[in-house]
PDB file of N, CA and C in Angstrom:
ATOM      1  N   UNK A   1     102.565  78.080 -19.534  1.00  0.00           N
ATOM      2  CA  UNK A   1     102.124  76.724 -19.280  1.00  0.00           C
ATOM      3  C   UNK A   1     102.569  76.305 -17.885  1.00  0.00           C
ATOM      4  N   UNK A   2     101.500  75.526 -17.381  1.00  0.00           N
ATOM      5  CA  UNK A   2     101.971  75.210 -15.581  1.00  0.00           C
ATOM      6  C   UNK A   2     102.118  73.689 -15.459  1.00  0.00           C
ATOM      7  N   UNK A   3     103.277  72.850 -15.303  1.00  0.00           N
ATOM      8  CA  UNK A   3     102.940  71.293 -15.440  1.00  0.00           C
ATOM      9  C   UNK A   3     102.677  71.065 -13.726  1.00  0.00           C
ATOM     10  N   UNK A   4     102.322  70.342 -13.453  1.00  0.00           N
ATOM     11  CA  UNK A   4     101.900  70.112 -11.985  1.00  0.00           C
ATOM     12  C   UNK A   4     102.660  69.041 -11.936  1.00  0.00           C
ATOM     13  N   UNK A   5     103.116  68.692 -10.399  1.00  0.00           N
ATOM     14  CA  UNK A   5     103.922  67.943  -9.736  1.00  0.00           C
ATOM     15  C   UNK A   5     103.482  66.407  -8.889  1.00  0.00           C
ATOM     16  N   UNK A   6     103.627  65.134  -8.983  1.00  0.00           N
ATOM     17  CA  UNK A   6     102.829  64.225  -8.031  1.00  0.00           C
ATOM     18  C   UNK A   6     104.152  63.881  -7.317  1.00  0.00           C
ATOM     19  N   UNK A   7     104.305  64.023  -6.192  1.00  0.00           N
ATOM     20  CA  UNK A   7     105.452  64.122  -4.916  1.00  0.00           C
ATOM     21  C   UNK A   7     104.945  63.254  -4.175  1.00  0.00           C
ATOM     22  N   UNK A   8     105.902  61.833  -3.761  1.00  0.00           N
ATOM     23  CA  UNK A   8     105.416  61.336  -2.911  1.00  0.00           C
ATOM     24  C   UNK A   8     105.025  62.143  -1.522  1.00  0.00           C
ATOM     25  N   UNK A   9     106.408  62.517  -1.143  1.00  0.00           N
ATOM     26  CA  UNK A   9     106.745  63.311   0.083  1.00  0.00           C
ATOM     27  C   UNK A   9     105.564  64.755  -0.254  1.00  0.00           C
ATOM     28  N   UNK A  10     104.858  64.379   0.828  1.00  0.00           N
ATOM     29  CA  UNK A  10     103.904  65.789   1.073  1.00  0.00           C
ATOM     30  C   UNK A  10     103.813  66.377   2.416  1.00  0.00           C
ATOM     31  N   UNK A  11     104.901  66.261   3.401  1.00  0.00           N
ATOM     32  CA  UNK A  11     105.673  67.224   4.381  1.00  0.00           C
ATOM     33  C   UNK A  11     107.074  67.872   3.703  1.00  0.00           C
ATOM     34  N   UNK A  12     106.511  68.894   4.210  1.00  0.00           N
ATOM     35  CA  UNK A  12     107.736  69.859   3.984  1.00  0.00           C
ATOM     36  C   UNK A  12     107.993  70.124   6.017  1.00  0.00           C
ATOM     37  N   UNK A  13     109.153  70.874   5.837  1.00  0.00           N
ATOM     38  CA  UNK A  13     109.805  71.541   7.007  1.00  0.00           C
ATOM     39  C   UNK A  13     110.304  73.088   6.686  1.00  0.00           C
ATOM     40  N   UNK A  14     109.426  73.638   7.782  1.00  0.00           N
ATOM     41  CA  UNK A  14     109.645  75.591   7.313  1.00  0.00           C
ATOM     42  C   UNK A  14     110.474  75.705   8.540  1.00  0.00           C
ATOM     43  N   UNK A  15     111.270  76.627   8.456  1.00  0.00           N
ATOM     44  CA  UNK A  15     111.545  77.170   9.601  1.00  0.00           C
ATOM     45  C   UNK A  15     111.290  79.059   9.303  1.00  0.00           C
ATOM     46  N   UNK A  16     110.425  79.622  10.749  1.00  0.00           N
ATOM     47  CA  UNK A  16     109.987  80.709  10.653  1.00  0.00           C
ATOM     48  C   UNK A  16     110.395  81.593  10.347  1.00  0.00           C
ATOM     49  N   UNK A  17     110.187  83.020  10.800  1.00  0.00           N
ATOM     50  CA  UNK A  17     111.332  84.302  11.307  1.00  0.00           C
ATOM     51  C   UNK A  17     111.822  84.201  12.324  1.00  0.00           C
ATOM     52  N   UNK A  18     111.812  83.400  13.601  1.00  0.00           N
ATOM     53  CA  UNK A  18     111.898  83.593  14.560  1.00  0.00           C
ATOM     54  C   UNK A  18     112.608  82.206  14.949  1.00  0.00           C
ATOM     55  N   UNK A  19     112.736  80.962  13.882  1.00  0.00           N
ATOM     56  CA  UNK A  19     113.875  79.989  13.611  1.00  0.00           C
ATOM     57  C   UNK A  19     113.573  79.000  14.323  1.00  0.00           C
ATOM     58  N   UNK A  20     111.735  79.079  14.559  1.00  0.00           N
ATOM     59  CA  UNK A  20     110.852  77.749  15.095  1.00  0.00           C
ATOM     60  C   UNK A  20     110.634  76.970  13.484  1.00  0.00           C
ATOM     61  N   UNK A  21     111.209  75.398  13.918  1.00  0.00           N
ATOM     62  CA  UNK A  21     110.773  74.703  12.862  1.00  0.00           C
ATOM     63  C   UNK A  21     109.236  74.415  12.542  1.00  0.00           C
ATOM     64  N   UNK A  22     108.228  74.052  11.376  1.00  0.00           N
ATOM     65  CA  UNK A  22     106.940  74.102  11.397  1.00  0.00           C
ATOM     66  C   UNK A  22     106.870  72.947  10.421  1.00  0.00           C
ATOM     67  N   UNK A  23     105.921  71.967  10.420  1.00  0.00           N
ATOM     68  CA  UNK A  23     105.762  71.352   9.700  1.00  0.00           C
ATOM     69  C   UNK A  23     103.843  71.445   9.177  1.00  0.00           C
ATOM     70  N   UNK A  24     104.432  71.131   7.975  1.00  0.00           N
ATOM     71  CA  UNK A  24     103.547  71.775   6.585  1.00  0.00           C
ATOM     72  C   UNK A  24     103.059  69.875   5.794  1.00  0.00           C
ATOM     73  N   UNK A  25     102.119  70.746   5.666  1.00  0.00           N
ATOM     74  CA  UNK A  25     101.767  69.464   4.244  1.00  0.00           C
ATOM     75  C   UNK A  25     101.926  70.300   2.869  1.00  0.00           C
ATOM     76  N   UNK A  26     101.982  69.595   2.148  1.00  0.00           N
ATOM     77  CA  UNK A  26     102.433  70.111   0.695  1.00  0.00           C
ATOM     78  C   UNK A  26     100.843  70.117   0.029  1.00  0.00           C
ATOM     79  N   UNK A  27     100.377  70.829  -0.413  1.00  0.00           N
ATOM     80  CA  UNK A  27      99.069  70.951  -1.169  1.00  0.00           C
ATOM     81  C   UNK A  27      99.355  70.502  -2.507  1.00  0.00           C
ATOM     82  N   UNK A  28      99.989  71.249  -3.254  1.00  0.00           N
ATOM     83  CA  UNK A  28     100.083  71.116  -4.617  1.00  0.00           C
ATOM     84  C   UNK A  28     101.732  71.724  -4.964  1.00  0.00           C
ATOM     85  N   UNK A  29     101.988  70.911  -6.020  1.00  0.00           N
ATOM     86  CA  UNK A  29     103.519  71.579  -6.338  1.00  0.00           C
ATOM     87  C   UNK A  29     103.295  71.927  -8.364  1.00  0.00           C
ATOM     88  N   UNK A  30     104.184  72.653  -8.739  1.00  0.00           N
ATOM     89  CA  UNK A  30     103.604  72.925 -10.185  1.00  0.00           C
ATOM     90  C   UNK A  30     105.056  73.748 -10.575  1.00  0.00           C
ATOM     91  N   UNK A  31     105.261  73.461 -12.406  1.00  0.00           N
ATOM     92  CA  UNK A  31     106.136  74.665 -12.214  1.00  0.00           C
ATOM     93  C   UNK A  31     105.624  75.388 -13.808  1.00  0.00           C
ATOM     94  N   UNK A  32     106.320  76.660 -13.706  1.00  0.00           N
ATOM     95  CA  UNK A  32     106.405  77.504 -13.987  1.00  0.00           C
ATOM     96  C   UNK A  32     106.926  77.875 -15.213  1.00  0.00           C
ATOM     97  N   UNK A  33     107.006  77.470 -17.058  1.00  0.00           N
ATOM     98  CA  UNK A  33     107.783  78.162 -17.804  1.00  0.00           C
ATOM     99  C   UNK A  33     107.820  78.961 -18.071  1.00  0.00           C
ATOM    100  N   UNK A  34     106.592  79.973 -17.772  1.00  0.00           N
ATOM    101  CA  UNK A  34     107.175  81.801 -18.397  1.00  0.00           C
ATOM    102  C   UNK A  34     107.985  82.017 -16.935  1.00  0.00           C
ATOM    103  N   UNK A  35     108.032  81.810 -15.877  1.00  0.00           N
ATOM    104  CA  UNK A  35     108.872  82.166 -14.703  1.00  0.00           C
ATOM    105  C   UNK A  35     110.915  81.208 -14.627  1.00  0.00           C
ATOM    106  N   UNK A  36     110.167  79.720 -15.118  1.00  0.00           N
ATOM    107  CA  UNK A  36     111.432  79.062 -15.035  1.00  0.00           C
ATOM    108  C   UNK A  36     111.688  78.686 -13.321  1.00  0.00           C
ATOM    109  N   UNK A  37     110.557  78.712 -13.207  1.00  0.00           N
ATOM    110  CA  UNK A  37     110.587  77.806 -11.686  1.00  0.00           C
ATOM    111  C   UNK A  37     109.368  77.035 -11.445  1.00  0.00           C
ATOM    112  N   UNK A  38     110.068  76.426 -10.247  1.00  0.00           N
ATOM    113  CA  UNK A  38     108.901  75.047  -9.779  1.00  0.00           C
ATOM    114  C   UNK A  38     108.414  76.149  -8.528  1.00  0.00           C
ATOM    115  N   UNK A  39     106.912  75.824  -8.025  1.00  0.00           N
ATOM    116  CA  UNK A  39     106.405  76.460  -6.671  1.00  0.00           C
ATOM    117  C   UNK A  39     105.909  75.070  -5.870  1.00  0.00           C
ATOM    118  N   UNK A  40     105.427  75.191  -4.708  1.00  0.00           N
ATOM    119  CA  UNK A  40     104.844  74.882  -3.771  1.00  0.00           C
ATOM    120  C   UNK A  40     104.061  75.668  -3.230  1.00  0.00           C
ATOM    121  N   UNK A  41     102.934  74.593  -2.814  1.00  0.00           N
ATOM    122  CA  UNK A  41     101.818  75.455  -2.136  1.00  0.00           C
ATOM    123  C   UNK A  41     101.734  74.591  -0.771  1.00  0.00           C
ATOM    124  N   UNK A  42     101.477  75.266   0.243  1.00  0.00           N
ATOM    125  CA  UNK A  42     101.357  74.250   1.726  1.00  0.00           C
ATOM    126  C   UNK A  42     100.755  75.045   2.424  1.00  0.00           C
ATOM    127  N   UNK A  43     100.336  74.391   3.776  1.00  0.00           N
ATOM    128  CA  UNK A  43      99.462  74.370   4.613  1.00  0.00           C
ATOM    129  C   UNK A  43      99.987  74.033   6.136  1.00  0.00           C
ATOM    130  N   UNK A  44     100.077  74.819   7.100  1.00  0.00           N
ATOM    131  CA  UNK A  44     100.376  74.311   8.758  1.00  0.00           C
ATOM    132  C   UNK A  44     100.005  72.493   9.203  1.00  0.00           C
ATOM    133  N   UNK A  45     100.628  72.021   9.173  1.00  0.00           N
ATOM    134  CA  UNK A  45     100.109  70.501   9.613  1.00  0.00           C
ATOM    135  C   UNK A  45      99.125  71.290  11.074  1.00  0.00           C
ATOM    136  N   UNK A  46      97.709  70.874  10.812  1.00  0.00           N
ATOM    137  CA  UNK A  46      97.146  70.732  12.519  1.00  0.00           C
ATOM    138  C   UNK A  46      96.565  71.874  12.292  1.00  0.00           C
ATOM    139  N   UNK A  47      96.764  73.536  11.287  1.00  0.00           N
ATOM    140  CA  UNK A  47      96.146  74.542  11.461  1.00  0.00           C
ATOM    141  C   UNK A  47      94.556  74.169  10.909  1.00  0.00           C
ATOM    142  N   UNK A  48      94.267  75.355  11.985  1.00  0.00           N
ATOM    143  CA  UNK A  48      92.486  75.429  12.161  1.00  0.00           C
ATOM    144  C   UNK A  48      91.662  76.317  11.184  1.00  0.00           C
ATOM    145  N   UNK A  49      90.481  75.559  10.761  1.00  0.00           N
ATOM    146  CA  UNK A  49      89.822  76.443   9.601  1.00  0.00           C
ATOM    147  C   UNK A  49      89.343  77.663  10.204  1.00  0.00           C
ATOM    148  N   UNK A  50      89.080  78.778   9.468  1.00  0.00           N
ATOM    149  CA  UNK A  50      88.479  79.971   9.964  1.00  0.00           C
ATOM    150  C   UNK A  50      87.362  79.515  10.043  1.00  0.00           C
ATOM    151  N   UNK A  51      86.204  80.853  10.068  1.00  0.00           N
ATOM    152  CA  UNK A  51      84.567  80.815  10.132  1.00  0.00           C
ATOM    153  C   UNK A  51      84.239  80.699   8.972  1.00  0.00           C
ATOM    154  N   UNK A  52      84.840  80.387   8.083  1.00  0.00           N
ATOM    155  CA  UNK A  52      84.254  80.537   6.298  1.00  0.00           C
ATOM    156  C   UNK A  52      84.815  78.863   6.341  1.00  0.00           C
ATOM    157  N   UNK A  53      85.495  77.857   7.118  1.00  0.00           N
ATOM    158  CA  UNK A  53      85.895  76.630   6.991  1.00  0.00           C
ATOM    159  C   UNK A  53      87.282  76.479   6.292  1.00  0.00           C
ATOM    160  N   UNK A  54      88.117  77.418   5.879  1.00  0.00           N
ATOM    161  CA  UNK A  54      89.334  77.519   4.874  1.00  0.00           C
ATOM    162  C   UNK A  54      90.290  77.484   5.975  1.00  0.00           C
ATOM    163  N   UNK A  55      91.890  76.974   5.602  1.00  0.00           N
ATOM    164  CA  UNK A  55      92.968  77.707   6.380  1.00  0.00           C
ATOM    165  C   UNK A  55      93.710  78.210   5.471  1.00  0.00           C
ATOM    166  N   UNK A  56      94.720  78.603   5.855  1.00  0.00           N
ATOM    167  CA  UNK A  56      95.469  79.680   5.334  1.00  0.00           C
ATOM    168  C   UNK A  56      96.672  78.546   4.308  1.00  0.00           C
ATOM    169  N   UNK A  57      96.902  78.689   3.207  1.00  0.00           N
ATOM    170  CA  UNK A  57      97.705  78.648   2.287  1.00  0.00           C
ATOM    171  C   UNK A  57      98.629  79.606   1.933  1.00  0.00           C
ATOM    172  N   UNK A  58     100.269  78.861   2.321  1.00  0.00           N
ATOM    173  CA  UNK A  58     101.546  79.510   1.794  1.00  0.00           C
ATOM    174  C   UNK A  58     102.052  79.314   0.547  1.00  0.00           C
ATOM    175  N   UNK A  59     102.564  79.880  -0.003  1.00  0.00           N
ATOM    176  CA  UNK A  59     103.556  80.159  -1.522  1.00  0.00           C
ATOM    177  C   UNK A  59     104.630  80.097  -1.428  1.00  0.00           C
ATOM    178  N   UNK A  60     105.384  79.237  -1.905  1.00  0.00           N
ATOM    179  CA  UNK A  60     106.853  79.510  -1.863  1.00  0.00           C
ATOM    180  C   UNK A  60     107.268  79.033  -3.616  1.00  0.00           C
ATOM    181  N   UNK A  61     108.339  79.884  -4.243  1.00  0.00           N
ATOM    182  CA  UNK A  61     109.131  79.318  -4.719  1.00  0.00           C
ATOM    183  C   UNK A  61     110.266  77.817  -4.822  1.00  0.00           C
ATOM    184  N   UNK A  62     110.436  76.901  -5.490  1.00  0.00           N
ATOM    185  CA  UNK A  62     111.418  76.156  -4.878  1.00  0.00           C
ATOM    186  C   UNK A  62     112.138  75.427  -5.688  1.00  0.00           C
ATOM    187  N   UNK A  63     113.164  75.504  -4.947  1.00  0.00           N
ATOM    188  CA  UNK A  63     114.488  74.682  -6.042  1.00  0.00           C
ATOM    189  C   UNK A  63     115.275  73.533  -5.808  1.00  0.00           C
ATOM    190  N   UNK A  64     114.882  72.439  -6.475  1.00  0.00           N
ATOM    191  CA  UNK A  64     114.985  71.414  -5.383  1.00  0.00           C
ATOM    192  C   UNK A  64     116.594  71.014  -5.710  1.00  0.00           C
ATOM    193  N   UNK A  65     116.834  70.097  -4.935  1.00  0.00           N
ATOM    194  CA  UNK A  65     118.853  69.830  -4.194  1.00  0.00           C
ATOM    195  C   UNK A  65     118.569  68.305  -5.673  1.00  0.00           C
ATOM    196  N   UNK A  66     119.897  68.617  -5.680  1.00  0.00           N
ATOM    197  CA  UNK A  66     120.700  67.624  -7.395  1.00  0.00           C
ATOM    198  C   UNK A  66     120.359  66.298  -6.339  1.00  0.00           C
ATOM    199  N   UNK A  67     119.583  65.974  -5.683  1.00  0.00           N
ATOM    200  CA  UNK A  67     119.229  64.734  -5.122  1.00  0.00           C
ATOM    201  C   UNK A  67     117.651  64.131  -5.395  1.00  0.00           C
ATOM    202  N   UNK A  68     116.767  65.720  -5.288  1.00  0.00           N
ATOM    203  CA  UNK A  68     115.590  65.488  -6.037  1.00  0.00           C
ATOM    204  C   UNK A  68     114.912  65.654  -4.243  1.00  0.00           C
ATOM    205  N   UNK A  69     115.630  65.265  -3.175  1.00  0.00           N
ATOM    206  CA  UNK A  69     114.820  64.634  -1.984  1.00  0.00           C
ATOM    207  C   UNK A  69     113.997  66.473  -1.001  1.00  0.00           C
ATOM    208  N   UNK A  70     115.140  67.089  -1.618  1.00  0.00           N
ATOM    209  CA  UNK A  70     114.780  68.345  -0.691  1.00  0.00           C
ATOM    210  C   UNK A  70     115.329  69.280  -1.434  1.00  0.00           C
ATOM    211  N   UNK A  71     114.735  70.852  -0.842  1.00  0.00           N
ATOM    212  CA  UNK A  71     115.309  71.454  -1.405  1.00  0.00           C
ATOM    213  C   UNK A  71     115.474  72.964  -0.942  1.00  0.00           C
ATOM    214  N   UNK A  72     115.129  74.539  -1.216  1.00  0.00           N
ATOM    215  CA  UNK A  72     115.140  75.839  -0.461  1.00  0.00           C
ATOM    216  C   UNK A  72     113.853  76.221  -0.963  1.00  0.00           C
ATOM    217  N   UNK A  73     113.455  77.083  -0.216  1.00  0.00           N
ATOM    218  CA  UNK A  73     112.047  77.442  -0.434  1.00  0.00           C
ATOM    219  C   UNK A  73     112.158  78.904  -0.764  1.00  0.00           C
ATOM    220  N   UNK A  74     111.890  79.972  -1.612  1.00  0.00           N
ATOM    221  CA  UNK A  74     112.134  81.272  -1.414  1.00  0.00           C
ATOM    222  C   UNK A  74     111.201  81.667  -1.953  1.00  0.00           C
ATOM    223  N   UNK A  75     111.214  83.233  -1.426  1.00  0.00           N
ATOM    224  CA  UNK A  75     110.025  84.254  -1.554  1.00  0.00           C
ATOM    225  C   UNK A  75     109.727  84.203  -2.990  1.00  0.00           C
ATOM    226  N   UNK A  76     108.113  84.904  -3.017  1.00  0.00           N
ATOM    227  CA  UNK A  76     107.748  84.951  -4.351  1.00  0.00           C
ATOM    228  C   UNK A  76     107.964  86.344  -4.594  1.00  0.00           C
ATOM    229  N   UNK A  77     108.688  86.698  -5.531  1.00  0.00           N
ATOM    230  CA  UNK A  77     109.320  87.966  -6.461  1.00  0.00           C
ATOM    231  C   UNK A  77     108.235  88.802  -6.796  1.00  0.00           C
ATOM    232  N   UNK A  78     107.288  88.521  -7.186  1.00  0.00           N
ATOM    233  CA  UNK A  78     106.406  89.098  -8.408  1.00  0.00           C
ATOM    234  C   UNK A  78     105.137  89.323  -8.285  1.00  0.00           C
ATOM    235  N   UNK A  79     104.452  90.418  -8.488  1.00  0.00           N
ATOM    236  CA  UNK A  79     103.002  91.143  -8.647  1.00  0.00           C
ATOM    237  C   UNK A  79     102.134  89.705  -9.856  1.00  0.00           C
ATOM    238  N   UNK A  80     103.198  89.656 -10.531  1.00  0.00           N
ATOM    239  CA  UNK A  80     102.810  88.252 -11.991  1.00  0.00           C
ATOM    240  C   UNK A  80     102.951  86.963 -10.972  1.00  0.00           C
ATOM    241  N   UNK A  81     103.838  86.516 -10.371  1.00  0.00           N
ATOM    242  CA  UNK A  81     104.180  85.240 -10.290  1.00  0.00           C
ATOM    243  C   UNK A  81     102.509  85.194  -8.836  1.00  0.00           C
ATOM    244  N   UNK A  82     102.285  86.230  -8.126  1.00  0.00           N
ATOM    245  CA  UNK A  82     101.242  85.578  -7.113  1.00  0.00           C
ATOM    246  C   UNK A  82     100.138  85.823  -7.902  1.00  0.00           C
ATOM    247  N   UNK A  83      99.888  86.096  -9.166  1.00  0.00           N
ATOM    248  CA  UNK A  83      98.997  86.376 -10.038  1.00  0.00           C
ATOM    249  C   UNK A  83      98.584  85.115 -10.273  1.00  0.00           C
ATOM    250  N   UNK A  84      99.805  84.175 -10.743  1.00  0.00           N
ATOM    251  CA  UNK A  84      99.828  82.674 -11.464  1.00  0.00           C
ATOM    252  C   UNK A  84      99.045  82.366 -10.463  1.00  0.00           C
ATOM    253  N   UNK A  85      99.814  82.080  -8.924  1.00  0.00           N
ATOM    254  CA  UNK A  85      99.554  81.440  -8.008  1.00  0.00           C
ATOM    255  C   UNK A  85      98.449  81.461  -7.451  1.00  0.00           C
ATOM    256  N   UNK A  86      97.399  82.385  -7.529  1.00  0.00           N
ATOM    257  CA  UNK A  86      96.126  83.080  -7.376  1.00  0.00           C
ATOM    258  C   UNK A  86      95.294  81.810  -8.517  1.00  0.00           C
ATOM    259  N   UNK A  87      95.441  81.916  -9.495  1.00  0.00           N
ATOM    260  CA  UNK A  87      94.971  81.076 -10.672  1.00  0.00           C
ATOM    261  C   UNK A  87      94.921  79.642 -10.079  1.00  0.00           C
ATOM    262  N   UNK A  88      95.845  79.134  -9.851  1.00  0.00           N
ATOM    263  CA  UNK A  88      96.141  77.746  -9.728  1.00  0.00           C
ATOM    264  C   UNK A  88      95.347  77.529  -8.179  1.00  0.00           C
ATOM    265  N   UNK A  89      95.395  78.340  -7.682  1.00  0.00           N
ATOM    266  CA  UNK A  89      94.814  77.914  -5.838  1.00  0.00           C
ATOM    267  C   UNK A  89      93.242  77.837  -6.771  1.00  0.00           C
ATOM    268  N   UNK A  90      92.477  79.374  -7.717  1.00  0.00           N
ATOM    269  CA  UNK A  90      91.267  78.794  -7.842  1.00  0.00           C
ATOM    270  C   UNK A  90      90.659  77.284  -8.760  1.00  0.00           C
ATOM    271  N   UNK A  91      92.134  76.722  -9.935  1.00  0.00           N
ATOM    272  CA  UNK A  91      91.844  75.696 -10.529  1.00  0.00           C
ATOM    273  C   UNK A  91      91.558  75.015  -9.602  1.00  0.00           C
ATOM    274  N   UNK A  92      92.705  74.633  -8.305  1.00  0.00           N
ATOM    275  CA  UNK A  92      92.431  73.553  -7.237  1.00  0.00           C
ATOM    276  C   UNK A  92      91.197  73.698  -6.623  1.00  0.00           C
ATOM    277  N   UNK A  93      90.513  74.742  -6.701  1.00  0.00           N
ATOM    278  CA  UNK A  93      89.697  75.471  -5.568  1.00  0.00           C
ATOM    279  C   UNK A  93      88.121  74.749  -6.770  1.00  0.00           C
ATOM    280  N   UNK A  94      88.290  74.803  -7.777  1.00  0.00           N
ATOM    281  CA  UNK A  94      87.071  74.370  -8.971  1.00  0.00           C
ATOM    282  C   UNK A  94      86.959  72.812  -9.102  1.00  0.00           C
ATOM    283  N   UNK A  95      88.787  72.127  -8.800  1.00  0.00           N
ATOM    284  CA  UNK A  95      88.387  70.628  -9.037  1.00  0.00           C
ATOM    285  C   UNK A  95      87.791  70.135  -7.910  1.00  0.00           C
ATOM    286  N   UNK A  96      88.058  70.640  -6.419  1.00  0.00           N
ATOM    287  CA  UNK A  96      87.545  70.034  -5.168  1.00  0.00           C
ATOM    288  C   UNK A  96      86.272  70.161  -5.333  1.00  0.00           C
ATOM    289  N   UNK A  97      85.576  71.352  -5.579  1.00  0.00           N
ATOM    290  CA  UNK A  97      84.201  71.706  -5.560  1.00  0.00           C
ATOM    291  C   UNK A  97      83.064  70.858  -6.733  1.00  0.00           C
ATOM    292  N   UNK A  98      84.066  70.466  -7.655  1.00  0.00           N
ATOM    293  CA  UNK A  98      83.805  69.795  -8.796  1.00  0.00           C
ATOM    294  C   UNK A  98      83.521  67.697  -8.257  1.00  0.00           C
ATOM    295  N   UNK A  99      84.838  67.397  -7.528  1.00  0.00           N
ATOM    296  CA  UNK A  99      84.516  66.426  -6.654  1.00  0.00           C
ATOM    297  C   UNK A  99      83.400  65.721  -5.781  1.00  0.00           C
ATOM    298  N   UNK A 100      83.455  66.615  -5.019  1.00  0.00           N
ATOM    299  CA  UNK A 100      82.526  66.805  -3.982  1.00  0.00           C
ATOM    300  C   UNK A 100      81.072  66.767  -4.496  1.00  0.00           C
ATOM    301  N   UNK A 101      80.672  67.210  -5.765  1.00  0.00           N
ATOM    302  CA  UNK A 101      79.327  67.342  -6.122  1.00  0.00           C
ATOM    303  C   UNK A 101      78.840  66.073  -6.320  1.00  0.00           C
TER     304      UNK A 101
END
């Protein structure tokens, strides 16, 4: 089961490999009980659509700070867990298209 998240705050702050800070919008947040975690999904603030009109969407794991305000972002573990995450980008990907009509 996946409960989905309504976050006021929809910037996040990445910092890269290379320890440039990036700021992100938050797409969708959701968590996880067969995993036992919450994810995030985000997006480059300002990045440019390809030739198909899409940009690129990140995955992170995340665990947010006993404050609720912030929290660590970490890699996704699992062949299963980007499986979920695959699922949920096309639910989002069915309600927009569903919108729009």
């Amino acid at each position: 089961m996946v409960q989905e998240h309504d976050h006021e705050q929809r910037h996040i702050t990445i910092v890269d490999e290379n320890g440039n800070e990036q700021l992100c919008e938050v797409i969708h947040t959701f968590d996880s009980e067969e995993f036992g975690k919450s994810y995030v999904l985000y997006s480059l603030v300002g990045a440019e659509e390809d030739d198909e009109g899409q940009i690129e969407i990140f995955a992170s794991a995340f665990t947010p700070s006993e404050n609720g305000e912030d929290g660590e972002l970490e890699p996704i573990e699992t062949e299963a867990e980007w499986d979920l995450i695959e699922d949920v980008l096309n639910q989002l990907e069915d309600q927009f298209d569903d919108e729009e009509e």
